[in-house]
Protein backbone atom coordinates (compact mmCIF):
# COMPACT_ATOMS: atom_id res chain seq x y z
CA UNK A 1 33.49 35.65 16.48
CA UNK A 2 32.21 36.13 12.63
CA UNK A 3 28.65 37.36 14.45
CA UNK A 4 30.80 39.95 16.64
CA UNK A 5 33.14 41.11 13.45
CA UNK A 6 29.42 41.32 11.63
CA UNK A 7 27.67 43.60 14.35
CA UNK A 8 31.08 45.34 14.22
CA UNK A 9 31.41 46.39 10.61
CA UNK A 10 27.13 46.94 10.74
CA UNK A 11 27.22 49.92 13.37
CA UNK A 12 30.49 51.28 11.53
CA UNK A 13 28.29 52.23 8.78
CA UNK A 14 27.01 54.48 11.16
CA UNK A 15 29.45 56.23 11.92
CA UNK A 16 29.37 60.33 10.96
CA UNK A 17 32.24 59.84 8.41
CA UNK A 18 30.69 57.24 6.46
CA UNK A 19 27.53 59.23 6.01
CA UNK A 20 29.12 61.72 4.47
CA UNK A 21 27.39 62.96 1.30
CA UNK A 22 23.40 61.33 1.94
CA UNK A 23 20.71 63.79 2.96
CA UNK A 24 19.01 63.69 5.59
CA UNK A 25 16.41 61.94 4.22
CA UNK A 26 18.67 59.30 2.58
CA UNK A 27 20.18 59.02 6.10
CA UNK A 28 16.69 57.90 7.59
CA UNK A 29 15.60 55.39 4.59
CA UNK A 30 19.10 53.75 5.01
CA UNK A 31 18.74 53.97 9.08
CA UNK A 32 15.65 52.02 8.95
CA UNK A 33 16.53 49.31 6.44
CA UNK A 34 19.89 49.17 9.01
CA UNK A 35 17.56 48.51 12.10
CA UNK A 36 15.06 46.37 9.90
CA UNK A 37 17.79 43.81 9.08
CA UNK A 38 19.27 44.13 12.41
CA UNK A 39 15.91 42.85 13.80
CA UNK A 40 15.32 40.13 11.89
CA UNK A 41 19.40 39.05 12.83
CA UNK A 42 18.79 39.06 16.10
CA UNK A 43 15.15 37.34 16.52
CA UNK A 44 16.84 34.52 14.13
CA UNK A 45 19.76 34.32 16.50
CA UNK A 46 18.12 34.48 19.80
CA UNK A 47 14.84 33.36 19.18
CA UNK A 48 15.27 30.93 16.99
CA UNK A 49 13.04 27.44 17.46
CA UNK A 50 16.45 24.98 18.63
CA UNK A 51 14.24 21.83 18.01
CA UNK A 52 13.57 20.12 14.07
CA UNK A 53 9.97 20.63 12.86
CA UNK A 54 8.37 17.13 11.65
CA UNK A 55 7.62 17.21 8.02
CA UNK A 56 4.48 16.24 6.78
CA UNK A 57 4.29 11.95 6.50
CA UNK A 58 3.87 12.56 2.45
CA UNK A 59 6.52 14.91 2.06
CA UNK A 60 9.16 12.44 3.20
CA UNK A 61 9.56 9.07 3.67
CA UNK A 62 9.65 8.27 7.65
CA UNK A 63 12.60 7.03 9.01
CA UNK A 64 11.08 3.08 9.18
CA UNK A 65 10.49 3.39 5.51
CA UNK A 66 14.23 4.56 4.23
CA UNK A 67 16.08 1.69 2.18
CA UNK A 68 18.41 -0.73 4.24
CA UNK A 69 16.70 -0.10 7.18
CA UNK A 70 16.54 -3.33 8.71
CA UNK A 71 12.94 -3.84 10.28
CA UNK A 72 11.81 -3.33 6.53
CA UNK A 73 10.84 -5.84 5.41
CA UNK A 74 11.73 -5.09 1.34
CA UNK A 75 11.60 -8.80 -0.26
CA UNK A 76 12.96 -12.07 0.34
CA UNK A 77 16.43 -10.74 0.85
CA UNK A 78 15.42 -8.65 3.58
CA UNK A 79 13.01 -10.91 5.34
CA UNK A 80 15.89 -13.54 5.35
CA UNK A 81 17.88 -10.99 6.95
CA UNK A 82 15.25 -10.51 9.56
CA UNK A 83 14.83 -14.32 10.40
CA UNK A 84 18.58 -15.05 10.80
CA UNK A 85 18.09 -11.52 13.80
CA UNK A 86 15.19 -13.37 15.06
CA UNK A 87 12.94 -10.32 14.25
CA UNK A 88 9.76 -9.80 12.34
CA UNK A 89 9.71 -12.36 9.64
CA UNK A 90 9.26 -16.33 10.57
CA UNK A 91 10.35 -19.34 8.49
CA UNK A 92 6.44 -19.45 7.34
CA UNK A 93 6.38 -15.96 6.52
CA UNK A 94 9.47 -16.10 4.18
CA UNK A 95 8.31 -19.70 3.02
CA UNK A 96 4.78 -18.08 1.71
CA UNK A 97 6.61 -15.17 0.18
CA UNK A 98 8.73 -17.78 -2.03
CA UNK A 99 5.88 -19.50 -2.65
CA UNK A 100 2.78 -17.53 -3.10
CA UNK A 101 4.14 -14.91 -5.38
CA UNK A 102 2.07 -11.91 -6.12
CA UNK A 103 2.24 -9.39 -8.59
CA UNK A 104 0.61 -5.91 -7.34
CA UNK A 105 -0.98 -3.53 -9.77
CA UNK A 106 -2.29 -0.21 -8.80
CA UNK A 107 -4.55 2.20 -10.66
CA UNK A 108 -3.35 5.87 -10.41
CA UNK A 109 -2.91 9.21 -12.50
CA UNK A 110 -0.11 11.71 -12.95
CA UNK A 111 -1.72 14.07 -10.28
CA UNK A 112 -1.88 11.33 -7.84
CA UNK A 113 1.47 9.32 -8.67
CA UNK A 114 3.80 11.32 -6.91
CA UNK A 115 1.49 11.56 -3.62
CA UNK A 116 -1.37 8.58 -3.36
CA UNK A 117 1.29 6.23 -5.58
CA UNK A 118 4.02 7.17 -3.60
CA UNK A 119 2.43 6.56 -0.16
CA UNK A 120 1.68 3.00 -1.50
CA UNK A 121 5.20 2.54 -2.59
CA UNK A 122 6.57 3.74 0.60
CA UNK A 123 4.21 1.10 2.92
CA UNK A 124 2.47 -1.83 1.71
CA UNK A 125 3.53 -2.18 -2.09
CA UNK A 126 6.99 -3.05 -0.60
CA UNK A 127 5.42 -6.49 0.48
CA UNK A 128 4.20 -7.76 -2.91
CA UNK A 129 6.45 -9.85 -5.25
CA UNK A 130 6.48 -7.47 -7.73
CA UNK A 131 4.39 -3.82 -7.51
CA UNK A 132 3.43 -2.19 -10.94
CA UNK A 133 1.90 1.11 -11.45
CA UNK A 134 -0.10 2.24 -14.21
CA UNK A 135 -1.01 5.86 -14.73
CA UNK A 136 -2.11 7.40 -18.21
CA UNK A 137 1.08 8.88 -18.78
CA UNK A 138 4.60 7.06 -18.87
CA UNK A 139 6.87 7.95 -15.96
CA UNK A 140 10.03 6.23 -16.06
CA UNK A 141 11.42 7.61 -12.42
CA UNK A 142 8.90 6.59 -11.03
CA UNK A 143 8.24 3.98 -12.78
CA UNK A 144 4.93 3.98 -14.01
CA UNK A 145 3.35 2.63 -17.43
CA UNK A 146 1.54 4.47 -19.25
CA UNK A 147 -1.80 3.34 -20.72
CA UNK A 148 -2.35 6.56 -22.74
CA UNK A 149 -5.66 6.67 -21.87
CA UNK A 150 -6.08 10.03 -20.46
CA UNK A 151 -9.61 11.13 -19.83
CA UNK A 152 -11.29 7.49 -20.37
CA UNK A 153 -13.27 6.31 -17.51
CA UNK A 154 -12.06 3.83 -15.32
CA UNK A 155 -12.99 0.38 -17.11
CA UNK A 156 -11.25 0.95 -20.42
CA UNK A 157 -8.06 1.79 -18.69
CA UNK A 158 -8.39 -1.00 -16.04
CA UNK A 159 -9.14 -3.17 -19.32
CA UNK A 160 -5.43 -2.05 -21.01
CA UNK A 161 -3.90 -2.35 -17.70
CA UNK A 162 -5.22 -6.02 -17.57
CA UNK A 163 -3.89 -6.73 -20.79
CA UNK A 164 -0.73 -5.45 -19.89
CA UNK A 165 -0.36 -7.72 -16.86
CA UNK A 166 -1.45 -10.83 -18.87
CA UNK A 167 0.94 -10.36 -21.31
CA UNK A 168 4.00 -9.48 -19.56
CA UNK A 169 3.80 -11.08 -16.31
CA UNK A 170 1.40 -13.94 -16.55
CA UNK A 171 3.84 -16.92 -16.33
CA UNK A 172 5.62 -15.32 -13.51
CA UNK A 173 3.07 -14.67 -10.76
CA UNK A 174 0.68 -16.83 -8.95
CA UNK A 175 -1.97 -14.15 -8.22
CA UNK A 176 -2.30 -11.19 -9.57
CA UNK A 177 -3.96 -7.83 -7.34
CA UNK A 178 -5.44 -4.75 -8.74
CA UNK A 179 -6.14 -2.16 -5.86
CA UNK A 180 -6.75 1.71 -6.12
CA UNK A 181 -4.53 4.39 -5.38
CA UNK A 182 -6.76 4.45 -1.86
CA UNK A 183 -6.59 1.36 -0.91
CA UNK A 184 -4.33 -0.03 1.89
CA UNK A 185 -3.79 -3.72 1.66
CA UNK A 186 -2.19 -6.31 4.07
CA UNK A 187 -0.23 -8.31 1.84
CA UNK A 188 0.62 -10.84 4.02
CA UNK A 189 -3.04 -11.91 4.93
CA UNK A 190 -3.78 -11.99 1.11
CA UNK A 191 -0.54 -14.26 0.84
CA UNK A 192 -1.94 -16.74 3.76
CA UNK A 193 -5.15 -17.12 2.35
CA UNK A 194 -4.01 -17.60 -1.25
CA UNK A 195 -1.65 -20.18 0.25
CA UNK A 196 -5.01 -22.27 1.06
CA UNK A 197 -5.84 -21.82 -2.67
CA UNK A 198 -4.60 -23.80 -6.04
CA UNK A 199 -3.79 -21.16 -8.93
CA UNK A 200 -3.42 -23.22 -11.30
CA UNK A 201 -7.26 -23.09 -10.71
CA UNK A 202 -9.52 -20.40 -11.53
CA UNK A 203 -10.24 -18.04 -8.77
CA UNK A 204 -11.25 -14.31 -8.32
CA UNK A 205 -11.00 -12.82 -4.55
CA UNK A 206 -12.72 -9.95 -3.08
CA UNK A 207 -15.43 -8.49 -1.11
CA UNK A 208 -18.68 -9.79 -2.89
CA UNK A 209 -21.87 -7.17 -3.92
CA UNK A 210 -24.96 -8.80 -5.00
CA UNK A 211 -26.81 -6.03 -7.55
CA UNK A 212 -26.16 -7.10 -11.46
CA UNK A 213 -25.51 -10.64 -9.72
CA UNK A 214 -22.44 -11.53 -7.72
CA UNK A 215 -19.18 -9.18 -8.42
CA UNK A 216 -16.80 -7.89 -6.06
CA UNK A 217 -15.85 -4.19 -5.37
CA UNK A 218 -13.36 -2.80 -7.16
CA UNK A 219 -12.43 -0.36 -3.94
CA UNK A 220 -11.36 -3.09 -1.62
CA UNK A 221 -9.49 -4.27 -4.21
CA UNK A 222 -9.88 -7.51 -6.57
CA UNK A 223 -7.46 -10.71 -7.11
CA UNK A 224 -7.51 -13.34 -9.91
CA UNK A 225 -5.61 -16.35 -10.20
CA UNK A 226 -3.09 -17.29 -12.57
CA UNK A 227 -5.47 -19.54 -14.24
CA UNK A 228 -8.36 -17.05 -14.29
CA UNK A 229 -5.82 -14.45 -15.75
CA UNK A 230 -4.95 -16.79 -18.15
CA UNK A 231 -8.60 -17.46 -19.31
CA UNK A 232 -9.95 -14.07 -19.33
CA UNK A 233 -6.59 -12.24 -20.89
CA UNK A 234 -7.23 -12.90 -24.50
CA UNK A 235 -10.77 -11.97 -23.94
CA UNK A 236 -9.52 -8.34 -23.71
CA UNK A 237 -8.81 -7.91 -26.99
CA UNK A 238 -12.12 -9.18 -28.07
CA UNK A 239 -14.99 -6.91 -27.76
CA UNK A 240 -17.53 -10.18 -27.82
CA UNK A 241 -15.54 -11.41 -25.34
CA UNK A 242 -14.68 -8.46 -22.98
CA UNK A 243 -16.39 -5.40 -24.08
CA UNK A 244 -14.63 -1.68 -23.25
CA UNK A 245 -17.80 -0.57 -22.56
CA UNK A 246 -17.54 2.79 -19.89
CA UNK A 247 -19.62 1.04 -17.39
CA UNK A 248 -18.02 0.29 -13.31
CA UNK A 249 -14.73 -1.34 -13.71
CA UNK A 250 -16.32 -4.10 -10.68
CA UNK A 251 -19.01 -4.61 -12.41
CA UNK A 252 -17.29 -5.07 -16.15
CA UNK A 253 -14.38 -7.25 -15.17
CA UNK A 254 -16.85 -9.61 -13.68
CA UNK A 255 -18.93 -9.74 -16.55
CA UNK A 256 -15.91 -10.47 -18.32
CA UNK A 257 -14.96 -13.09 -16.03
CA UNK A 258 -18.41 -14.31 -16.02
CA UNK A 259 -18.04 -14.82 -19.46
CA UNK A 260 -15.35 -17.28 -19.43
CA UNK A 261 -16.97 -19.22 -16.65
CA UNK A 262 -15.31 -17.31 -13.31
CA UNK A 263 -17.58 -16.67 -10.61
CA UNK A 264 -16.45 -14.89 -7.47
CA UNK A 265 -15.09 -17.01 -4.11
CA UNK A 266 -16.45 -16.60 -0.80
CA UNK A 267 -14.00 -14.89 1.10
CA UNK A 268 -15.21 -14.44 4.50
CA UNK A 269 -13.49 -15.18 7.54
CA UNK A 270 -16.82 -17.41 9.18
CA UNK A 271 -19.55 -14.42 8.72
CA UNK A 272 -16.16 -11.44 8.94
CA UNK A 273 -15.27 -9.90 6.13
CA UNK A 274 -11.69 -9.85 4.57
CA UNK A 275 -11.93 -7.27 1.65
CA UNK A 276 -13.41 -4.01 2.94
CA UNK A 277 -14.22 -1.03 1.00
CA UNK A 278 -13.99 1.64 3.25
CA UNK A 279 -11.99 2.46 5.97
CA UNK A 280 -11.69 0.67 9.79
CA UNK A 281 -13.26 3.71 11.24
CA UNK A 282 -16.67 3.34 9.15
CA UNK A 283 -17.03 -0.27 10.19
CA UNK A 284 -15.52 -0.15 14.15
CA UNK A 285 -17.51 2.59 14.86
CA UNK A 286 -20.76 1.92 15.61
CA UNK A 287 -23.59 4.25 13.36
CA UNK A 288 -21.01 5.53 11.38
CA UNK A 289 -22.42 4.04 7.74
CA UNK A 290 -26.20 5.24 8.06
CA UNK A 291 -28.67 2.03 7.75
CA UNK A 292 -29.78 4.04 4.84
CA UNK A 293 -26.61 3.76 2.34
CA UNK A 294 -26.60 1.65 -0.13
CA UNK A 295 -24.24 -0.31 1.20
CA UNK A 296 -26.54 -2.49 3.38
CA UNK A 297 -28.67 -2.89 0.47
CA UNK A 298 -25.50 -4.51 -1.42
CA UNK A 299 -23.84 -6.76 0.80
CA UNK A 300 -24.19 -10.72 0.38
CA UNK A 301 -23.64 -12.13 3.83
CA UNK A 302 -25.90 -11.57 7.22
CA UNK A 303 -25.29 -10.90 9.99
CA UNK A 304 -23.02 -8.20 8.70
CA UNK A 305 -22.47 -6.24 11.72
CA UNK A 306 -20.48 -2.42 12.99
CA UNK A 307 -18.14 -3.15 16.29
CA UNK A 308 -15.15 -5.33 16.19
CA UNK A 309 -16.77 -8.03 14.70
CA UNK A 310 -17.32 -6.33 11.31
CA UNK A 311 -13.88 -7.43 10.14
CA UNK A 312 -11.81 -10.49 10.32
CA UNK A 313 -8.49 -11.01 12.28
CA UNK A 314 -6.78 -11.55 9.13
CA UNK A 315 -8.19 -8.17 7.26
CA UNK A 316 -6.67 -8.16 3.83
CA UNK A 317 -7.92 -4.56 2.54
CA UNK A 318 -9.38 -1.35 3.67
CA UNK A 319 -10.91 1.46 0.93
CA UNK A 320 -10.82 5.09 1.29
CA UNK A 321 -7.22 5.51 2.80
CA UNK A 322 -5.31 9.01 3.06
CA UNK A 323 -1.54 9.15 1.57
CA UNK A 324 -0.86 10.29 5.36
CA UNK A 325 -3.55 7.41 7.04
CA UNK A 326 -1.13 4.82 4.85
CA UNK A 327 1.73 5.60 6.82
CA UNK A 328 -0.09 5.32 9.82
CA UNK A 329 -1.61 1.94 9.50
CA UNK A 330 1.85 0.84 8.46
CA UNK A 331 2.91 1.97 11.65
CA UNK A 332 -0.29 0.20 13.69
CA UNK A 333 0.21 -2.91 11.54
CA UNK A 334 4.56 -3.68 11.13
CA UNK A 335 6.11 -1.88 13.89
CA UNK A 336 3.34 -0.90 17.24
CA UNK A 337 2.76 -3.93 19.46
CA UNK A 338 2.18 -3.80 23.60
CA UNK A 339 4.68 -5.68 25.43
CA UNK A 340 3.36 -9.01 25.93
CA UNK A 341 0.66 -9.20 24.17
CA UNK A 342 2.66 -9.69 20.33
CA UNK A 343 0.29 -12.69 18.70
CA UNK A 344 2.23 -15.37 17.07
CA UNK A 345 1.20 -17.05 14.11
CA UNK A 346 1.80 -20.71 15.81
CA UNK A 347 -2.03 -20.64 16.28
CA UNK A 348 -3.19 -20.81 12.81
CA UNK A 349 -2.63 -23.25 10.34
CA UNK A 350 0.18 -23.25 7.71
CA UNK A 351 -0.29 -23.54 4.42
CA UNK A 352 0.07 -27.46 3.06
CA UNK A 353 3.03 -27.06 1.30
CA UNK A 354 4.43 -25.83 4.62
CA UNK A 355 3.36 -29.02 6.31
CA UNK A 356 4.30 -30.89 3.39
CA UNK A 357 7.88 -30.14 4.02
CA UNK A 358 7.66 -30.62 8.11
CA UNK A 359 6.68 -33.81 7.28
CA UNK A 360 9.23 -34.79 4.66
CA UNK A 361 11.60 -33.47 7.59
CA UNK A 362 10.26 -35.11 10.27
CA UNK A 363 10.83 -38.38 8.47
CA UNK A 364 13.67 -37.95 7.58
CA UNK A 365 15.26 -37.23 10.90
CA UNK A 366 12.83 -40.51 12.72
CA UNK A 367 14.46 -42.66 9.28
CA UNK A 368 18.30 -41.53 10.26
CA UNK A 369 17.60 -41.85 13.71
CA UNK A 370 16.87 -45.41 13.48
CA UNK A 371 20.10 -45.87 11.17
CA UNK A 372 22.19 -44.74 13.93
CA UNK A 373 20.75 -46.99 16.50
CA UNK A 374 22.94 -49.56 17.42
């Protein structure tokens, strides 16, 4: 009805009696503006696309990623929520998460926070303990701390950033993760394989390069224990002992850790790696790092091969990673399975502390089962 009464008091201004007083010149200017609009009104009405266009994957969070939705799994609460539906999570997985507590930091910049950052915050930052994000500017909606070190290559910052972890957070984390704003980690994996791990001892976790001695690459992302953290953080205040030097943050922080007698662990699964520094694509497909790069020069462990054998089952981290590739690996990773074909974790080991319990349990039950004999 209000399009009709529209159309109806439109062609009325055409009518000889409201035109009164415009020459005939004014007549065709206002004619044409008449028709122009009238165009437009009815291409929008009758032509109109009737179906939503999809917004770009960084422009809004996807609908598995909003708050409350179930399947997500956003800390203990909701992976208790999830075990009690029989979903996702498993008694092991929220066992590890109570357990193995990590603390998450990620290296980004105020024209990345809002894009790289947020992609991270939206997917796998969700599954740490506790995510922090450190940016040379303050940004308390985010939230991100501020280093003020805007302009300083990448070791001094990671070295305030450091700092700032060991003294805010290092009695209340067992291992502590720095990754880039490109990186995509599977926090879980990194969770099981700490759980094999003490850290209460000195460790430091990550894909292993050999040049300058043993260090591992800053890309796929780097791990220290709560007892390395605690040895190397006041080193950072001590040039002796840490030096801000501008060289590669990889190569600095192990010198640092070096320093204070912290070499790096072997991480591979068997020959596989865990840590990667680029992304799946460069390592599944075959040819696709030239034999040239220097990454063959750098690597520690042989065979080290392209194919599916180039990374382990239990990947932890992958380098190089798009705000929009994020989303999708989320995807691959927590929600796309083939009927059938869903691999449990009853195969692999649990963590000691796991079996620990089972077997404080299954005592318990063969002890009160011999009570009630008669």
């Amino acid at each position: 009805k209000w399009r009709l009464w529209v159309f109806g008091d439109f062609f009325a201004l055409f009518k000889p009696e409201n035109m009164v007083g415009m020459t005939q010149y004014g007549r065709k200017i206002f004619s044409a503006i008449c028709l122009f609009i009238l165009g437009g009104l009815t291409a929008h009405i009758f032509f109109r696309d009737p179906w939503p266009r999809l917004a770009p994957l960084n422009s809004e969070s996807p609908p598995w990623l909003k708050p409350g939705n179930p399947k997500e799994h956003r800390g203990l609460a909701a992976l208790k929520r999830e075990l009690r539906k029989g979903g996702l999570a498993d008694a092991n997985h929220v066992e590890l998460f109570e357990k193995v507590r990590i603390l998450c930091w990620v290296m980004t910049n105020p024209n990345n926070l809002k894009v790289k950052a947020q992609a991270i915050k939206e997917t796998w930052g969700a599954k740490c303990n506790k995510a922090v994000y450190m940016s040379s500017v303050a940004d308390s909606s985010f939230p991100a701390v501020g280093l003020g070190a805007d302009g300083e290559k990448l070791w001094p910052k990671a070295r305030k950033a450091w700092y700032h972890i060991y003294e805010n957070y290092a009695d209340d984390y067992d291992w502590f993760l720095k990754s880039d704003d490109d990186t995509f980690v599977i926090v879980e994996n990194l969770r099981y394989f700490a759980s094999k791990l003490n850290a209460n001892e000195p460790h430091y976790l990550g894909r292993r390069f050999k040049p300058q001695g043993d260090y591992n690459s800053v890309g796929a992302g780097y791990v220290v224990s709560r007892a390395a953290l605690k040895k190397l953080g006041p080193t950072l205040k001590d040039e002796g002992g840490c030096p801000s030097t501008s060289g590669a943050e990889d190569a600095q922080m192990t010198i640092c850790l070096h320093r204070v007698g912290i070499e790096p662990d072997d991480t591979r699964d068997g020959v596989r790696e865990r840590f990667n520094p680029f992304p799946l694509s460069h390592r599944l497909v075959p040819a696709s790092v030239p034999r040239d790069f220097w990454y063959w020069r750098y690597i520690t462990s042989k065979p080290n091969t392209d194919g599916p054998d180039c990374c382990s089952d239990l990947t932890i981290s992958f380098h190089f990673i798009s705000p929009n590739q994020m989303h999708v690996l989320y995807f691959y990773i927590y929600h796309l399975h083939p009927y059938g074909w869903f691999k449990a974790d009853a195969d692999l080991p649990k963590p000691k502390f796991v079996r620990s319990v089972e077997q404080k349990v299954k005592v318990k039950v063969e002890q009160v089962s011999k009570d009630t004999q008669p």
